[in-house]
C-alpha atoms as a PDB file:
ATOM      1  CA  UNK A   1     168.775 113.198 173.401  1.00  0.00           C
ATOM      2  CA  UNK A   2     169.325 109.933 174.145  1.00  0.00           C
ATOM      3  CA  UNK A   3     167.002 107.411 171.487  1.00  0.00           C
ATOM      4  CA  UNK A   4     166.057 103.760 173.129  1.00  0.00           C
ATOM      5  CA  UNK A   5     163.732 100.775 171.978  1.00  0.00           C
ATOM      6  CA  UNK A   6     161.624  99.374 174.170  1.00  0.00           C
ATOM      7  CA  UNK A   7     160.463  95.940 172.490  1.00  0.00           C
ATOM      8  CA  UNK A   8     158.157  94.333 174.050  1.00  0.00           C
ATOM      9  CA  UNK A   9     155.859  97.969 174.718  1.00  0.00           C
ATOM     10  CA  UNK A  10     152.590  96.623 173.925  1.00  0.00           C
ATOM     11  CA  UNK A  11     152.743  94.561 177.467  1.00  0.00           C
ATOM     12  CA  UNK A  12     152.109  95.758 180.849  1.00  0.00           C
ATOM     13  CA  UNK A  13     155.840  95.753 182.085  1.00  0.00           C
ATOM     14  CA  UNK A  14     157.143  97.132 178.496  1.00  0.00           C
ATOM     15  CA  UNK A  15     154.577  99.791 178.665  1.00  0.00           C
ATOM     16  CA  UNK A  16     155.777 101.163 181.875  1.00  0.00           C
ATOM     17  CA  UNK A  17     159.159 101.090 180.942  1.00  0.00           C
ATOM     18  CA  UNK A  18     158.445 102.760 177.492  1.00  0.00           C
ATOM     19  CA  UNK A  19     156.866 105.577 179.497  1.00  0.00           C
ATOM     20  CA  UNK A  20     159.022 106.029 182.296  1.00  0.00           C
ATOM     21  CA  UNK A  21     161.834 106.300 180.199  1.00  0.00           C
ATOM     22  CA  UNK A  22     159.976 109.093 178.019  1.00  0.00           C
ATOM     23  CA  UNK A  23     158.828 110.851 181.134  1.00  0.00           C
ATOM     24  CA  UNK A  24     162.951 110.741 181.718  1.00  0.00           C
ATOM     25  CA  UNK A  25     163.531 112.808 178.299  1.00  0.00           C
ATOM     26  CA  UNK A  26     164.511 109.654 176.376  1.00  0.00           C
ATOM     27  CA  UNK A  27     163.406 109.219 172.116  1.00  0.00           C
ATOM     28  CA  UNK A  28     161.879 105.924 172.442  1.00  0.00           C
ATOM     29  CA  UNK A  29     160.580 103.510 170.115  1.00  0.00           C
ATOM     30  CA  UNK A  30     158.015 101.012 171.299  1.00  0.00           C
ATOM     31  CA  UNK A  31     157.572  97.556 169.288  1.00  0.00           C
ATOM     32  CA  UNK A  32     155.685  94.917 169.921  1.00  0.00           C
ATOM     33  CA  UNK A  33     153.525  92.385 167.796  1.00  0.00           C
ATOM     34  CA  UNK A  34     150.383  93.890 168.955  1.00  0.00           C
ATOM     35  CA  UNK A  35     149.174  97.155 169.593  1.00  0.00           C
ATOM     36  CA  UNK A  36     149.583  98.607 173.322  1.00  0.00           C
ATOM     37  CA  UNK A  37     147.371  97.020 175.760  1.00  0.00           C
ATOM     38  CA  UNK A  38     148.201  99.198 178.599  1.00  0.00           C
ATOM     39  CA  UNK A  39     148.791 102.916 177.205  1.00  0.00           C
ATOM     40  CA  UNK A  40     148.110 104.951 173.909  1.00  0.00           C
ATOM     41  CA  UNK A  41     151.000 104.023 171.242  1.00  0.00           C
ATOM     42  CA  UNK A  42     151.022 108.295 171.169  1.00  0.00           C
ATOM     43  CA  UNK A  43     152.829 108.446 174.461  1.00  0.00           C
ATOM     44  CA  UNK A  44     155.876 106.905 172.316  1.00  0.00           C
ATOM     45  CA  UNK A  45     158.077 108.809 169.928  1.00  0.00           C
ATOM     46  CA  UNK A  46     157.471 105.884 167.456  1.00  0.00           C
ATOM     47  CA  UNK A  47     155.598 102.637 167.843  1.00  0.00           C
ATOM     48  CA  UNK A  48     156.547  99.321 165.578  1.00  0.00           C
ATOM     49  CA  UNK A  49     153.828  96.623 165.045  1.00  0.00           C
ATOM     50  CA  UNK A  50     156.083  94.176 163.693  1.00  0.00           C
ATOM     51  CA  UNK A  51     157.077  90.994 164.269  1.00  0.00           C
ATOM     52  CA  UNK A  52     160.480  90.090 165.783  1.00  0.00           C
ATOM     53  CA  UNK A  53     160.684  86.493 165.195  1.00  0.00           C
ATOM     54  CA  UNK A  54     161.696  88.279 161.776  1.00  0.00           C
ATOM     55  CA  UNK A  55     165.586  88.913 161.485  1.00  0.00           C
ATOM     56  CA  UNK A  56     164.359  92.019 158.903  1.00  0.00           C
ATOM     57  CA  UNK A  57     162.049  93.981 162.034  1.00  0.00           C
ATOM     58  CA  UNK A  58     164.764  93.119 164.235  1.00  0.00           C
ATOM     59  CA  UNK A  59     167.375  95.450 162.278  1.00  0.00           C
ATOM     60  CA  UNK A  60     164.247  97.480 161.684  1.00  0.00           C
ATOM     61  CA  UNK A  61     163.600  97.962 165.511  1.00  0.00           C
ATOM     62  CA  UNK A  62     167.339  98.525 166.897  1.00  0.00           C
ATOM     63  CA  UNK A  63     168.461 101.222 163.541  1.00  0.00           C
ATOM     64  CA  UNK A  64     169.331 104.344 165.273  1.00  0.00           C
ATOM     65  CA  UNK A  65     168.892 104.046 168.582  1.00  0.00           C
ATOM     66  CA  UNK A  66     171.580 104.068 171.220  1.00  0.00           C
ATOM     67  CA  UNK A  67     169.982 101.377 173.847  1.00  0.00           C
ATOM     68  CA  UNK A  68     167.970  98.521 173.416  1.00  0.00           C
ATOM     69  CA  UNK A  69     165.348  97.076 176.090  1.00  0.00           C
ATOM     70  CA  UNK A  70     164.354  93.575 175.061  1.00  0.00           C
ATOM     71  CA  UNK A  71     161.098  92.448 177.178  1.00  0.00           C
ATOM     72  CA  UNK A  72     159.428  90.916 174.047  1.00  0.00           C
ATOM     73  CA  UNK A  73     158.432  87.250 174.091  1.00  0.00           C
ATOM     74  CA  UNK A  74     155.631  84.735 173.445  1.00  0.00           C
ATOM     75  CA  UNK A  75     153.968  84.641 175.998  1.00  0.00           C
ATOM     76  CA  UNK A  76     150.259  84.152 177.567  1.00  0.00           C
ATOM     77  CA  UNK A  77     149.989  82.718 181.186  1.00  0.00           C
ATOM     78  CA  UNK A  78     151.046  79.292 182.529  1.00  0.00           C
ATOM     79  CA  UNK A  79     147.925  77.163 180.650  1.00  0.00           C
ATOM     80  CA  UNK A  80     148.992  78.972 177.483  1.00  0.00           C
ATOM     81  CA  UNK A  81     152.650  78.155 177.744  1.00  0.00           C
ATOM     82  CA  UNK A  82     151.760  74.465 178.889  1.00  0.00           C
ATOM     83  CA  UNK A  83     149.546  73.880 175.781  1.00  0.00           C
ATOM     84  CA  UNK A  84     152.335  75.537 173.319  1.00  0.00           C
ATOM     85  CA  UNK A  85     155.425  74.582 174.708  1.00  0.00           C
ATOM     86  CA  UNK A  86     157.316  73.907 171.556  1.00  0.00           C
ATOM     87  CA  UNK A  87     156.317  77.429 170.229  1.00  0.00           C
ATOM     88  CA  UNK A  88     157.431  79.255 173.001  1.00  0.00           C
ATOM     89  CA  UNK A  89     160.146  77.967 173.164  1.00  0.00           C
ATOM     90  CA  UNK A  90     161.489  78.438 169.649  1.00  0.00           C
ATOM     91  CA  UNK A  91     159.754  82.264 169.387  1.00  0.00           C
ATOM     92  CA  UNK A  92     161.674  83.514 171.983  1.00  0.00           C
ATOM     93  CA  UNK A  93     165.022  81.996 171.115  1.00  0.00           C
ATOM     94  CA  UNK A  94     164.201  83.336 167.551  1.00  0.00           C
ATOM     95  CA  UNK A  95     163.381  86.888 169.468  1.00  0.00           C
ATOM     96  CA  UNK A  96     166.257  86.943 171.519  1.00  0.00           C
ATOM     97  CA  UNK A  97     168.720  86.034 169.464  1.00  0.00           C
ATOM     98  CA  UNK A  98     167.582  88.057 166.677  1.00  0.00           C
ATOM     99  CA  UNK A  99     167.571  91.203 168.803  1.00  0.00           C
ATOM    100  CA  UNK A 100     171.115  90.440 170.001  1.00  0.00           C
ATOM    101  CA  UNK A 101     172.514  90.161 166.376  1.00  0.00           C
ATOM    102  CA  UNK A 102     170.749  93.161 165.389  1.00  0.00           C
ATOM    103  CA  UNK A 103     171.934  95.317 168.015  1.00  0.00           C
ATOM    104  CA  UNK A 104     175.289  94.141 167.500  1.00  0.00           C
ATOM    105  CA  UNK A 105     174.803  95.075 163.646  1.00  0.00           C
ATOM    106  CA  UNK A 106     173.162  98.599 164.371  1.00  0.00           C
ATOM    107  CA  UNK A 107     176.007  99.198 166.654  1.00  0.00           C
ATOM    108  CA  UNK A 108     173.658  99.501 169.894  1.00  0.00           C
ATOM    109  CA  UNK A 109     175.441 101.136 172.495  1.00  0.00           C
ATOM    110  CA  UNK A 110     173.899  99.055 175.676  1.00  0.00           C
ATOM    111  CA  UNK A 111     171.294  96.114 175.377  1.00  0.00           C
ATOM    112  CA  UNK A 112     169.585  95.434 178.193  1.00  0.00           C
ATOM    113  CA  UNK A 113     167.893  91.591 177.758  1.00  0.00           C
ATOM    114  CA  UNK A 114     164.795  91.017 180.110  1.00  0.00           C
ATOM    115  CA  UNK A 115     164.095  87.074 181.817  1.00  0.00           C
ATOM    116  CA  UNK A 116     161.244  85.261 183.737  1.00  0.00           C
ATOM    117  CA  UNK A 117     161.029  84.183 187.384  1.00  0.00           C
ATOM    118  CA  UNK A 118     160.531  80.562 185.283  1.00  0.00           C
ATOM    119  CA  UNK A 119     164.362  80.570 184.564  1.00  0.00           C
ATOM    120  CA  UNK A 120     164.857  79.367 188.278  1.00  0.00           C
ATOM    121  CA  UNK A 121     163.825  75.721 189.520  1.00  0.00           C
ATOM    122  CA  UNK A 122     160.612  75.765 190.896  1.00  0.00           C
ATOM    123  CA  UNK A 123     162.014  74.727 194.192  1.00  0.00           C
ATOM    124  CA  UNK A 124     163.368  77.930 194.309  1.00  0.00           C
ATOM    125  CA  UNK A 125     160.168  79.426 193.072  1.00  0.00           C
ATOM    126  CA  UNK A 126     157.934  78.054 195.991  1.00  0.00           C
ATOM    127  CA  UNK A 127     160.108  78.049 199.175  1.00  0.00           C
ATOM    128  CA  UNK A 128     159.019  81.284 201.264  1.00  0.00           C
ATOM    129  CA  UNK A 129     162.682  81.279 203.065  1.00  0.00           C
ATOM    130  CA  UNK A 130     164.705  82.231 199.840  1.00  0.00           C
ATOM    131  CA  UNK A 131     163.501  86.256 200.204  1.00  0.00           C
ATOM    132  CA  UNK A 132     165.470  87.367 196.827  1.00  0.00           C
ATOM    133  CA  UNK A 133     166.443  85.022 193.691  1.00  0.00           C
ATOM    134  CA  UNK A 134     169.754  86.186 192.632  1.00  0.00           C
ATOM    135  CA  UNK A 135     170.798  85.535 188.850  1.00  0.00           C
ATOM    136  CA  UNK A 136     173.374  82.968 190.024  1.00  0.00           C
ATOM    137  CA  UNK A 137     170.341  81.461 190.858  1.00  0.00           C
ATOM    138  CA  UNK A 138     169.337  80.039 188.019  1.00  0.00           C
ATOM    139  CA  UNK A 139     172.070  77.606 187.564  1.00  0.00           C
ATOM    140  CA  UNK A 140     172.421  74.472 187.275  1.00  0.00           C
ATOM    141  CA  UNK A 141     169.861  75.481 184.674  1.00  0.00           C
ATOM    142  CA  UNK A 142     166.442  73.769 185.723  1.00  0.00           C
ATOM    143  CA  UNK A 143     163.917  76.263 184.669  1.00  0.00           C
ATOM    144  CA  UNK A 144     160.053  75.257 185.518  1.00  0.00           C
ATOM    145  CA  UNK A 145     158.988  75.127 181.700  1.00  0.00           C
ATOM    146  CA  UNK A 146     159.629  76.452 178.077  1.00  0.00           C
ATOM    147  CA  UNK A 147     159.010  80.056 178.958  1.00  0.00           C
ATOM    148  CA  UNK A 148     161.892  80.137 181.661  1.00  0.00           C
END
């Protein structure tokens, strides 16, 4: 059986993911920095309340699993991000690049890492011709705020 962590599983689009993937078979390990909003922490093999802007929970998190999902970050709607910019912006670096060292440590097999539609310039964002934002997309980097 195939074990996964899903960080990130206390939000709506980490929740789904956490499930679906169960519903598939997988192990999987749900952590997040609050308790599921969206589900029962009981449809997850294992669920973390820890946080990951700690290098310790990250190593915690990715031990023996074979494939991380990383859709954890700060986050809490556009007035929330405008009023905490700085903090944003530093949790999720902290987060991501945590995560990335600890997978590489625990030997994670595949990690998948999870953006924002505010990576891409809000020009981009707001023009109703462009039907599908590619990942090339996003550069020249010019991302709409600290979240992206």
């Amino acid at each position: 059986m195939r074990k996964v962590c899903v960080t990130g599983a206390g939000g709506f689009i980490g929740h789904h993911l956490a499930r679906y993937l169960k519903n598939k078979g997988y192990w999987v390990r749900g952590v997040d920095i609050k308790e599921p909003e969206f589900s029962s922490k009981n449809e997850m093999d294992e669920f973390l309340k820890i946080d990951l802007r700690n290098p310790e929970n990250c190593l915690k998190a990715a031990n023996g699993v074979d494939d991380v999902y990383n859709l954890a970050a700060n986050m809490g709607g556009i007035g929330f991000i405008t009023f905490h910019k700085s903090d944003v912006l530093s949790d999720n670096v902290l987060i991501n690049t945590n995560m990335a060292l600890a997978c590489k440590e625990n030997g994670v097999k595949r990690a998948f890492y999870s953006s924002s539609a505010c990576v891409y310039p809000i020009s981009k964002q707001v023009n109703p011709n462009i039907t599908a934002l590619k990942e090339e997309d996003a550069y020249p980097a010019e991302p709409d705020n600290e979240y992206g």
